[in-house]
C-alpha atoms as a PDB file:
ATOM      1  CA  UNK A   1     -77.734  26.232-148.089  1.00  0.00           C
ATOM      2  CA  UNK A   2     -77.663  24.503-151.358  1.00  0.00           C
ATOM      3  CA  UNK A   3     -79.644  21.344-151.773  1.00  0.00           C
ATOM      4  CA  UNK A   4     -78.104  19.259-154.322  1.00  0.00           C
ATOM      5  CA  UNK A   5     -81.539  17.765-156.136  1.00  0.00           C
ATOM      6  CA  UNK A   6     -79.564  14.633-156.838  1.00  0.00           C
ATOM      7  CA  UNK A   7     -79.504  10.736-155.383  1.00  0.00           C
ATOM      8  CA  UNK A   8     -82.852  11.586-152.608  1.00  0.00           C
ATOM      9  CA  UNK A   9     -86.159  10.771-153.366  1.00  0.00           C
ATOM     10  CA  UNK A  10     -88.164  13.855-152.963  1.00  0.00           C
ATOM     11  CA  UNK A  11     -89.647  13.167-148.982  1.00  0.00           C
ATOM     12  CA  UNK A  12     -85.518  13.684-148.267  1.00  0.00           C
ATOM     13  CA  UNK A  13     -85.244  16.613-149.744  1.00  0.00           C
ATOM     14  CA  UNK A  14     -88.258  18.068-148.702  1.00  0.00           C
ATOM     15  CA  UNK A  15     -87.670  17.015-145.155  1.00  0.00           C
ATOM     16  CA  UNK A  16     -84.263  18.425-145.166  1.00  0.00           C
ATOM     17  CA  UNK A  17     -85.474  21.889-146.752  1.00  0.00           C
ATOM     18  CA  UNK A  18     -87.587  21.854-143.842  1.00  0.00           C
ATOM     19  CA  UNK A  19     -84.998  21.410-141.181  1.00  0.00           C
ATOM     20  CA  UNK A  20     -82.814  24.169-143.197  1.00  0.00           C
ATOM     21  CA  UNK A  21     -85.057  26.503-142.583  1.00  0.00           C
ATOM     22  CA  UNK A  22     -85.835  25.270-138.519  1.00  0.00           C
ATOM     23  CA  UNK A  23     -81.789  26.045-138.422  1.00  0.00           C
ATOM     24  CA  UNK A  24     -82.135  29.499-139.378  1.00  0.00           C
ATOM     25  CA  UNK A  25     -80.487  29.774-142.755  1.00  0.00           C
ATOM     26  CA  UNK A  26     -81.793  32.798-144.638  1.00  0.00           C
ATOM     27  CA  UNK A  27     -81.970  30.888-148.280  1.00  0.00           C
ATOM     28  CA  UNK A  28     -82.713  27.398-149.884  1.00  0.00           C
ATOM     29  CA  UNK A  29     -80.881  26.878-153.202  1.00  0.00           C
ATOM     30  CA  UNK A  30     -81.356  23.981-155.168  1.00  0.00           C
ATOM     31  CA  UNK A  31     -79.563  24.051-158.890  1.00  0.00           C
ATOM     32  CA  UNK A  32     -80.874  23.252-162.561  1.00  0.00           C
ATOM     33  CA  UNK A  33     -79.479  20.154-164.173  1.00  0.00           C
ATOM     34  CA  UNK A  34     -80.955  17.239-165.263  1.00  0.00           C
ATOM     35  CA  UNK A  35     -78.606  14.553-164.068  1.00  0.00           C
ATOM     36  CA  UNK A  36     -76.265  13.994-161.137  1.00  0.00           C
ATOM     37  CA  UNK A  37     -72.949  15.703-161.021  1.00  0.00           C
ATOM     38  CA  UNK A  38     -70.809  13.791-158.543  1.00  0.00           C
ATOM     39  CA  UNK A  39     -71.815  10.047-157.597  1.00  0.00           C
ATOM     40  CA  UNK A  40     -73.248   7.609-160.057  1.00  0.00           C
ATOM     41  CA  UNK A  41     -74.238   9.991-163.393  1.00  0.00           C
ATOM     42  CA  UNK A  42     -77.661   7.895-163.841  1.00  0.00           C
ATOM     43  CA  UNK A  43     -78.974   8.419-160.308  1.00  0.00           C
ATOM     44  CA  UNK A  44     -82.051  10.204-159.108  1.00  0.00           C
ATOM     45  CA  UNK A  45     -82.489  14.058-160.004  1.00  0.00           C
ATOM     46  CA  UNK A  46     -85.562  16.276-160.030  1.00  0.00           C
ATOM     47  CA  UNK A  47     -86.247  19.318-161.969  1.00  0.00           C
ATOM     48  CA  UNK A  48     -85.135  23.030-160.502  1.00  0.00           C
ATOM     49  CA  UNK A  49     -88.466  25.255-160.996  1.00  0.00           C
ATOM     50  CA  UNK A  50     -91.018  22.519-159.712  1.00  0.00           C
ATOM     51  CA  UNK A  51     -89.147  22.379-156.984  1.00  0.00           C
ATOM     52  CA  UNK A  52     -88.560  25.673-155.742  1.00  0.00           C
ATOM     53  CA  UNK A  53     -92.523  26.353-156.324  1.00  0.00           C
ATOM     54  CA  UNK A  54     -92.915  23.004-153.785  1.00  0.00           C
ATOM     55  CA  UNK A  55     -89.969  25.014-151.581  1.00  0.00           C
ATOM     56  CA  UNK A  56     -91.995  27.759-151.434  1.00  0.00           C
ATOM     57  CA  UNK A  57     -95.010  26.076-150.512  1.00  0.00           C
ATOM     58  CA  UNK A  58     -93.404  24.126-147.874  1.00  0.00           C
ATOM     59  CA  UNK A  59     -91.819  27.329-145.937  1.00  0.00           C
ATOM     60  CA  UNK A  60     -91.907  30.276-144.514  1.00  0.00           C
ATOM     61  CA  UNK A  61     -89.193  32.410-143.760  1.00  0.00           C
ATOM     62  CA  UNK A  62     -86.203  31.416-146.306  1.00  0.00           C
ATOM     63  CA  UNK A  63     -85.346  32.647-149.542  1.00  0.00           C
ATOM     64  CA  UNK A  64     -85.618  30.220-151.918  1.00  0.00           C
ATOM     65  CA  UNK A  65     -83.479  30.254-155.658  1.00  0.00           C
ATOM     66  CA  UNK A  66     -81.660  28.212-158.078  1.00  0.00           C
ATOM     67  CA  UNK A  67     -77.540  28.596-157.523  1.00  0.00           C
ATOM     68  CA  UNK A  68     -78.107  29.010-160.483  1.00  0.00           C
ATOM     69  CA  UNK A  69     -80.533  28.630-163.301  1.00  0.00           C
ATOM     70  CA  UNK A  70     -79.464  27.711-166.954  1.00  0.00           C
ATOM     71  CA  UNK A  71     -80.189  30.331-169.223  1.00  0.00           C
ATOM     72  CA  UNK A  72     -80.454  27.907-172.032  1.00  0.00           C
ATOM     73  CA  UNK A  73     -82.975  25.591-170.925  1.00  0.00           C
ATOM     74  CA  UNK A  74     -86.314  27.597-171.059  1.00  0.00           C
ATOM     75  CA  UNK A  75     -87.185  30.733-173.146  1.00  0.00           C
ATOM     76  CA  UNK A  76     -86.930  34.206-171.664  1.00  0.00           C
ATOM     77  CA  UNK A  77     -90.322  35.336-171.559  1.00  0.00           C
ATOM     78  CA  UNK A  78     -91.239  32.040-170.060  1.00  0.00           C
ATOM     79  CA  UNK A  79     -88.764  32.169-167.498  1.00  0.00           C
ATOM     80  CA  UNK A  80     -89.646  35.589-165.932  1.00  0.00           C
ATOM     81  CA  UNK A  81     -93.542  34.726-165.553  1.00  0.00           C
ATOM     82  CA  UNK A  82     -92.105  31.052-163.697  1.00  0.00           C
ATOM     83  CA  UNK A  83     -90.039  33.510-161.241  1.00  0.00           C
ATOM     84  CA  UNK A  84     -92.868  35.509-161.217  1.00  0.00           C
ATOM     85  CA  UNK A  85     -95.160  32.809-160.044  1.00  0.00           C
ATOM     86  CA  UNK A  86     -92.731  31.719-157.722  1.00  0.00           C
ATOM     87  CA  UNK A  87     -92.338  35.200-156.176  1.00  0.00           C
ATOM     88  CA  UNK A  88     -96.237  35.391-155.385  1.00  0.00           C
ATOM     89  CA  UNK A  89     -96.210  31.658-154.298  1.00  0.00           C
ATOM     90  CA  UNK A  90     -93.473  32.288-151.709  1.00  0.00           C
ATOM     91  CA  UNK A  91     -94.584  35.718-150.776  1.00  0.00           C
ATOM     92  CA  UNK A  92     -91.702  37.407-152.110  1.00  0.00           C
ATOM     93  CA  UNK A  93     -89.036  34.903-151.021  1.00  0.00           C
ATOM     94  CA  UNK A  94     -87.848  33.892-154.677  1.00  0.00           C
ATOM     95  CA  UNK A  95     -83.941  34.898-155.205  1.00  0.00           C
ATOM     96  CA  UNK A  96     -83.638  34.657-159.381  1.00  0.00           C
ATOM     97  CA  UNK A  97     -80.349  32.866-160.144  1.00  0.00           C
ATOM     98  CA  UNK A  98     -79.502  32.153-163.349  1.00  0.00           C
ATOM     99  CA  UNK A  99     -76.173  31.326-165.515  1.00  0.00           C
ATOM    100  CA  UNK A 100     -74.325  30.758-168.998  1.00  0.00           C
ATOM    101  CA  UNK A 101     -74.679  26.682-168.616  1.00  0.00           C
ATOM    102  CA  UNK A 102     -72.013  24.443-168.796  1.00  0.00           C
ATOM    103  CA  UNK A 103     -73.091  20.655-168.702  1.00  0.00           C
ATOM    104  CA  UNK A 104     -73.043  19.405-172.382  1.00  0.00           C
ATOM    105  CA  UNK A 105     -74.687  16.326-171.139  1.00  0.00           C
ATOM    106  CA  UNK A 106     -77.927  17.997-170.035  1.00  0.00           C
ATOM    107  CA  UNK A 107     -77.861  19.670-173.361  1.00  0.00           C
ATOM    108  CA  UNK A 108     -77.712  16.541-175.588  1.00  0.00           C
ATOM    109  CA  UNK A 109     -80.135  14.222-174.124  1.00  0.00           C
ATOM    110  CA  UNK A 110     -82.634  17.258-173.699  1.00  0.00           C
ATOM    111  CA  UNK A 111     -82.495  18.110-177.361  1.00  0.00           C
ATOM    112  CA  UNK A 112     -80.723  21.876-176.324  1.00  0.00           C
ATOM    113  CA  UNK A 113     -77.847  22.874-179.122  1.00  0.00           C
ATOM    114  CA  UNK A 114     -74.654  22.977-177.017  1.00  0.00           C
ATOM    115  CA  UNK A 115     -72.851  25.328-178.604  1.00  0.00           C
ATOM    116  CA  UNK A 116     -69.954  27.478-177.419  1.00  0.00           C
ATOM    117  CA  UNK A 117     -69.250  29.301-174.004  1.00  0.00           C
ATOM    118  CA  UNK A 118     -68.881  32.499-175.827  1.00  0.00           C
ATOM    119  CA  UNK A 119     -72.079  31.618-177.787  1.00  0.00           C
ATOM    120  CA  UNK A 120     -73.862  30.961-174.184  1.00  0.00           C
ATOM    121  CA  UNK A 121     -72.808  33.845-172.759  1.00  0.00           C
ATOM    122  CA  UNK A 122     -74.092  35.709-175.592  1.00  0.00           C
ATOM    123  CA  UNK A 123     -77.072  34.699-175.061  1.00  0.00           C
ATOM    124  CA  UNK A 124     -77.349  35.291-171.306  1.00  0.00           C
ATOM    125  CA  UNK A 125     -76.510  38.995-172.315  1.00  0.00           C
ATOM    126  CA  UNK A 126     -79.108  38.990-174.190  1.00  0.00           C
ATOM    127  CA  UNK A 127     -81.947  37.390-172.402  1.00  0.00           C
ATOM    128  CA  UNK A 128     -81.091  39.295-169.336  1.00  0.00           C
ATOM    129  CA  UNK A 129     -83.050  42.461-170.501  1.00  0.00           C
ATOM    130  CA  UNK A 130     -86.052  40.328-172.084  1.00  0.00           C
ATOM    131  CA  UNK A 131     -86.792  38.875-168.651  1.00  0.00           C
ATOM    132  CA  UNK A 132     -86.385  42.210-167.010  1.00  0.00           C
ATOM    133  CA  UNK A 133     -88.823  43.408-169.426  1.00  0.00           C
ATOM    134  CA  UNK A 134     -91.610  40.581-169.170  1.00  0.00           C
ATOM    135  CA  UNK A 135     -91.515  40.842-165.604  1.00  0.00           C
ATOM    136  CA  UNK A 136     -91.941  44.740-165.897  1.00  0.00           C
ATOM    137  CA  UNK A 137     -95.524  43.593-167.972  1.00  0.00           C
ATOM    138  CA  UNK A 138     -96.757  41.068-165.822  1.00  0.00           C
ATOM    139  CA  UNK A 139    -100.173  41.130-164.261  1.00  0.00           C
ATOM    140  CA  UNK A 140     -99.894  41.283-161.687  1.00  0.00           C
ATOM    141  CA  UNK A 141     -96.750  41.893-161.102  1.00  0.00           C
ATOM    142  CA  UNK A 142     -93.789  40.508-158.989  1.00  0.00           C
ATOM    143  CA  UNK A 143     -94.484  41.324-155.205  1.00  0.00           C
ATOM    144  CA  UNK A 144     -91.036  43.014-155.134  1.00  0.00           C
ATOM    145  CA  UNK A 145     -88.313  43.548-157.452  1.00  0.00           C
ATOM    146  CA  UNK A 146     -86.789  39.700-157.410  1.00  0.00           C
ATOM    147  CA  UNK A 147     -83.028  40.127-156.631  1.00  0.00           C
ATOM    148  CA  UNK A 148     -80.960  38.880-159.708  1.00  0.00           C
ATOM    149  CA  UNK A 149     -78.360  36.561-159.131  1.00  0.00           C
ATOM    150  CA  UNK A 150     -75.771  35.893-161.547  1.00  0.00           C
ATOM    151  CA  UNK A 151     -73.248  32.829-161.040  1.00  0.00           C
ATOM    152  CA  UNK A 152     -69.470  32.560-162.925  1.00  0.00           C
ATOM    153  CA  UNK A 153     -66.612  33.958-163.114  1.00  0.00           C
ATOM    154  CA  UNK A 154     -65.368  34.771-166.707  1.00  0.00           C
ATOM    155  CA  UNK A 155     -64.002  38.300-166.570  1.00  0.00           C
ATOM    156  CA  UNK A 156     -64.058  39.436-170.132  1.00  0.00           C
ATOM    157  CA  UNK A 157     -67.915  38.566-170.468  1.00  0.00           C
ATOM    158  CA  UNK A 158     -69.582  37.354-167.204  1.00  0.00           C
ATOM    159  CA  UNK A 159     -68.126  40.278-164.722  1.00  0.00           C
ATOM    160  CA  UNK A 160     -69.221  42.487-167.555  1.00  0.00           C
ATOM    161  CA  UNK A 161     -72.806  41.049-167.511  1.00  0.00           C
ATOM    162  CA  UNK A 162     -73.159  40.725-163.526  1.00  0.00           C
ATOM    163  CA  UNK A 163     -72.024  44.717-163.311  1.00  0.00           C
ATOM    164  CA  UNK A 164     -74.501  45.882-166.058  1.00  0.00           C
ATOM    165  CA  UNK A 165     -77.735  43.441-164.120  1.00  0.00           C
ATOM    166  CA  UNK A 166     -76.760  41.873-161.283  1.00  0.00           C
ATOM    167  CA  UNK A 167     -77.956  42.610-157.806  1.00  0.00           C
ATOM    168  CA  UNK A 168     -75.896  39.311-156.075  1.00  0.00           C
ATOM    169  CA  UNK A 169     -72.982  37.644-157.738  1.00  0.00           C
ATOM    170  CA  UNK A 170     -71.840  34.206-157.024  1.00  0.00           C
ATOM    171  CA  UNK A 171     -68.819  33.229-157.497  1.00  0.00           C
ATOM    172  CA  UNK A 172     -66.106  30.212-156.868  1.00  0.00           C
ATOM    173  CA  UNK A 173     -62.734  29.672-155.798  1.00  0.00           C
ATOM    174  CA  UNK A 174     -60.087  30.183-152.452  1.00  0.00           C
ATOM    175  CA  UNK A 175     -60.329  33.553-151.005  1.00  0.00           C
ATOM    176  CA  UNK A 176     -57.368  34.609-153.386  1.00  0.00           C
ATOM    177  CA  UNK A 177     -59.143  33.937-156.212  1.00  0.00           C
ATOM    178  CA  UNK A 178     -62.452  35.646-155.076  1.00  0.00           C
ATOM    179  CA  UNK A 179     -60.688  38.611-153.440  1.00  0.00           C
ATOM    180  CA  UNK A 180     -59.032  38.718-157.277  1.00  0.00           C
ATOM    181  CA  UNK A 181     -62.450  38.594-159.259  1.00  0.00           C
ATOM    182  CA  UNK A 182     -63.883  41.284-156.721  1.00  0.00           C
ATOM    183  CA  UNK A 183     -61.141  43.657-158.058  1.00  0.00           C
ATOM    184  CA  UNK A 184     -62.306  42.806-161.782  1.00  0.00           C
ATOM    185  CA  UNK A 185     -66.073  42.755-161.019  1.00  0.00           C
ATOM    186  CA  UNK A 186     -65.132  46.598-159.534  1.00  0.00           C
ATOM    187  CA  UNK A 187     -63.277  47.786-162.437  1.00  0.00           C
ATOM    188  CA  UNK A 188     -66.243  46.706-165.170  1.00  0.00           C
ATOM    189  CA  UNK A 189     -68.744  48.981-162.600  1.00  0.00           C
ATOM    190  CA  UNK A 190     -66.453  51.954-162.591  1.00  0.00           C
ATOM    191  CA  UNK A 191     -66.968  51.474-166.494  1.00  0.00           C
ATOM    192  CA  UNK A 192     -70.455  50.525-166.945  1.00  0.00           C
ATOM    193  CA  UNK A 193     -71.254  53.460-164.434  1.00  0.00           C
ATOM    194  CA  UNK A 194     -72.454  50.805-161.173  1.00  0.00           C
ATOM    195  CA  UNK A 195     -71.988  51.107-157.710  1.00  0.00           C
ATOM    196  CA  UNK A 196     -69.624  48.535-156.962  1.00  0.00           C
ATOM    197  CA  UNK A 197     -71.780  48.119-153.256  1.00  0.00           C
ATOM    198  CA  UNK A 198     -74.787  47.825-155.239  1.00  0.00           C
ATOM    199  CA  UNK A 199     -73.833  44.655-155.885  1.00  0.00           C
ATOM    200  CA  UNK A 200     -73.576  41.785-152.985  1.00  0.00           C
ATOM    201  CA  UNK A 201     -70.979  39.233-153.284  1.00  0.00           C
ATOM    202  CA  UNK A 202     -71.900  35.730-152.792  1.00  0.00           C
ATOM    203  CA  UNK A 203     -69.406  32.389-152.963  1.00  0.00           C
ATOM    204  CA  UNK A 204     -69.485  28.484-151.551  1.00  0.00           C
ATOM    205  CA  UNK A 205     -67.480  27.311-148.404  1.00  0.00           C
ATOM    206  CA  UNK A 206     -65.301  24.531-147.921  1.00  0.00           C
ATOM    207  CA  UNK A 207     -67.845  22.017-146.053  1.00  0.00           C
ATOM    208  CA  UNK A 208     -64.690  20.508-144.240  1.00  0.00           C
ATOM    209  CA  UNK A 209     -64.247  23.832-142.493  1.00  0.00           C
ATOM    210  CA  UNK A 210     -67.100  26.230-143.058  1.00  0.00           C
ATOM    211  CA  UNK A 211     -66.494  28.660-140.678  1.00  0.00           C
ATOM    212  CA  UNK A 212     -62.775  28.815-141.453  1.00  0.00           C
ATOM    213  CA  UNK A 213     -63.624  29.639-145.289  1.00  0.00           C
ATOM    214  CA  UNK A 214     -66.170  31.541-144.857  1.00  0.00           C
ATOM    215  CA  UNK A 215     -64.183  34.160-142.614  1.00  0.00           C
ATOM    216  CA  UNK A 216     -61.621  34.115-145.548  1.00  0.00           C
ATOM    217  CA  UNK A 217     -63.751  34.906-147.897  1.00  0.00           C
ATOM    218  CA  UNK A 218     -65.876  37.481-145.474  1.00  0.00           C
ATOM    219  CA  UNK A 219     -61.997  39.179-144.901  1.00  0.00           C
ATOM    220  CA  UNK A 220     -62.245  40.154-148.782  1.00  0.00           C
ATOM    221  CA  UNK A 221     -66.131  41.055-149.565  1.00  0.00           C
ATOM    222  CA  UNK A 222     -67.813  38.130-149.734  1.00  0.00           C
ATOM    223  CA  UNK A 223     -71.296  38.646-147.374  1.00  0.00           C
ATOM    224  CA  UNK A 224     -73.962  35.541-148.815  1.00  0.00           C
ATOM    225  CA  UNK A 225     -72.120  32.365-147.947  1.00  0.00           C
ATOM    226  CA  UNK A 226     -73.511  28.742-148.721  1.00  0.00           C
ATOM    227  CA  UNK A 227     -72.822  25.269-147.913  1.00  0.00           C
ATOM    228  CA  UNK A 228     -73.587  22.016-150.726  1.00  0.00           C
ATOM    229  CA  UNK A 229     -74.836  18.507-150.064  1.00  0.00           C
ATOM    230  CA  UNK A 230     -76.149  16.404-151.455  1.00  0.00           C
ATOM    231  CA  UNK A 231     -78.302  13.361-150.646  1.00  0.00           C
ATOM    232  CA  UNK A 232     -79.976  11.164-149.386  1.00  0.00           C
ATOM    233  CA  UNK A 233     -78.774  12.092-146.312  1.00  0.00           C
ATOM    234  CA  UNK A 234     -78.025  15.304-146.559  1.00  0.00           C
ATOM    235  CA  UNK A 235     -75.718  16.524-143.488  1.00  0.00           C
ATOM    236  CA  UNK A 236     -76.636  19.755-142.104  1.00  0.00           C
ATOM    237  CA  UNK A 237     -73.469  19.679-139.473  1.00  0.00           C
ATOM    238  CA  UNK A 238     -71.629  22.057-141.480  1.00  0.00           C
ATOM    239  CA  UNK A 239     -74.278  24.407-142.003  1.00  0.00           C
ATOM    240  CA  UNK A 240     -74.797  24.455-137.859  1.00  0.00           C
ATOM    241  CA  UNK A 241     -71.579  25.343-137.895  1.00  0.00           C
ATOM    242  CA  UNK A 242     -71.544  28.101-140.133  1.00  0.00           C
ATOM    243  CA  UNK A 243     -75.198  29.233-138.729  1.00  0.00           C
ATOM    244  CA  UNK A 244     -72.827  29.623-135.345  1.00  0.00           C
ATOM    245  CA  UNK A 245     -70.046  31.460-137.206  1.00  0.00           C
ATOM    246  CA  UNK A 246     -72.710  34.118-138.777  1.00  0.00           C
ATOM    247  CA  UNK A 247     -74.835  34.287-135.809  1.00  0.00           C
ATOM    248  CA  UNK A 248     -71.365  35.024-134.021  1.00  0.00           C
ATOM    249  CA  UNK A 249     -70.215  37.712-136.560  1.00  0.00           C
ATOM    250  CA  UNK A 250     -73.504  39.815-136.171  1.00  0.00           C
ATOM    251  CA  UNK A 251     -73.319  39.888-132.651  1.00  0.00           C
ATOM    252  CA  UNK A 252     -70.125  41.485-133.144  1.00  0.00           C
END
């Protein structure tokens, strides 16, 4: 489940975090912009990390992550020992999900240089092993190794990235276009020397019809499915219904 930060106060979102969990989902994702994407662009928004170390405090059971961070937004070094904290906070719950970035408006009225997307991705290439490194020097250390989760698409750069780090990938798109970037994501392991299976395949569902995408996208690889509201009331009847199609599937 991903709970858009945007247009709840915070008692709404930490209520329905709460009842995601009482459902049975097996992760919490919030995401890392500033301002609202869909609805009116001034509206409420919270921050990602202070979140997900309230998320942790406030549960139990589910994984809890960003889908995805912005690499851009916080320094390296910085960012491991947050994940880090958040790992020992949750008790080794925290998913690590982090991306290129994309929203030029978050970057302008935060004071971050915009750039380019090759320029980003650069840069996620090359923060990727700085984080793995502070976390491998942190006392103490993470209470596990934190899975990596890298979000986009781009198959010249991104795939490239997500086969050389990666432990989930997240991706968008019909079960065409998934089945598609699998096939790509594949090749660049074959030639960065990765197990293709090492790496678990992640995408969003259509909330009209969860159950109906997510068996799509389940046909062609896909195993870590999520579902996206937003608030202030955030509607959880999609997610029961994809709870039923997974519960469903593993009985089989």
């Amino acid at each position: 489940m991903q709970l858009q930060p945007q247009h709840a106060s915070y008692p709404d979102i930490r209520r329905a975090c709460a009842q995601v969990e009482e459902l049975g989902a097996d992760v919490v994702f919030n995401w890392d912009h500033f301002y609202p994407l869909f609805g009116e662009p001034e509206g409420k928004h919270f921050e990602c990390w202070t979140m997900l170390a309230a998320f942790a405090e406030a549960t139990e059971r589910v994984q809890v992550g960003a889908l995805v961070t912005c690499n851009s937004y916080r320094n390296p070094q910085l960012l491991a020992d947050m994940a880090r904290t958040v790992d020992h906070i949750s008790d080794g719950r925290l998913i690590l999900g982090i991306g290129s970035g994309w929203r030029e408006k978050d970057y302008d009225a935060y004071g971050y240089e915009f750039g380019t997307a090759g320029g980003r991705l650069d840069a996620l290439d090359r923060d990727l092993p700085l984080i793995k490194s502070r976390l491998a020097q942190l006392n103490p250390p993470p209470t596990r190794h934190i899975p990596l989760l890298v979000g986009g698409g781009g198959e010249r750069k991104t795939l490239r990235i997500v086969a050389e780090h990666a432990d989930i990938w997240h991706c968008f798109g019909d079960a065409e276009t998934v089945a598609h970037k699998h096939r790509v994501l594949d090749q660049w392991c074959e030639k960065v020397g990765r197990e293709p299976l090492e790496i678990e395949r992640s995408a969003g569902v259509s909330p009209k019809d969860p159950a109906k995408s997510a068996e799509s996208l389940y046909a062609v690889g896909t195993r870590l499915f999520t579902y996206s509201c937003q608030g202030p009331a955030y509607d959880l009847g999609p997610l029961r219904d994809l709870l039923a199609w997974r519960d469903e599937h593993n009985r089989g």
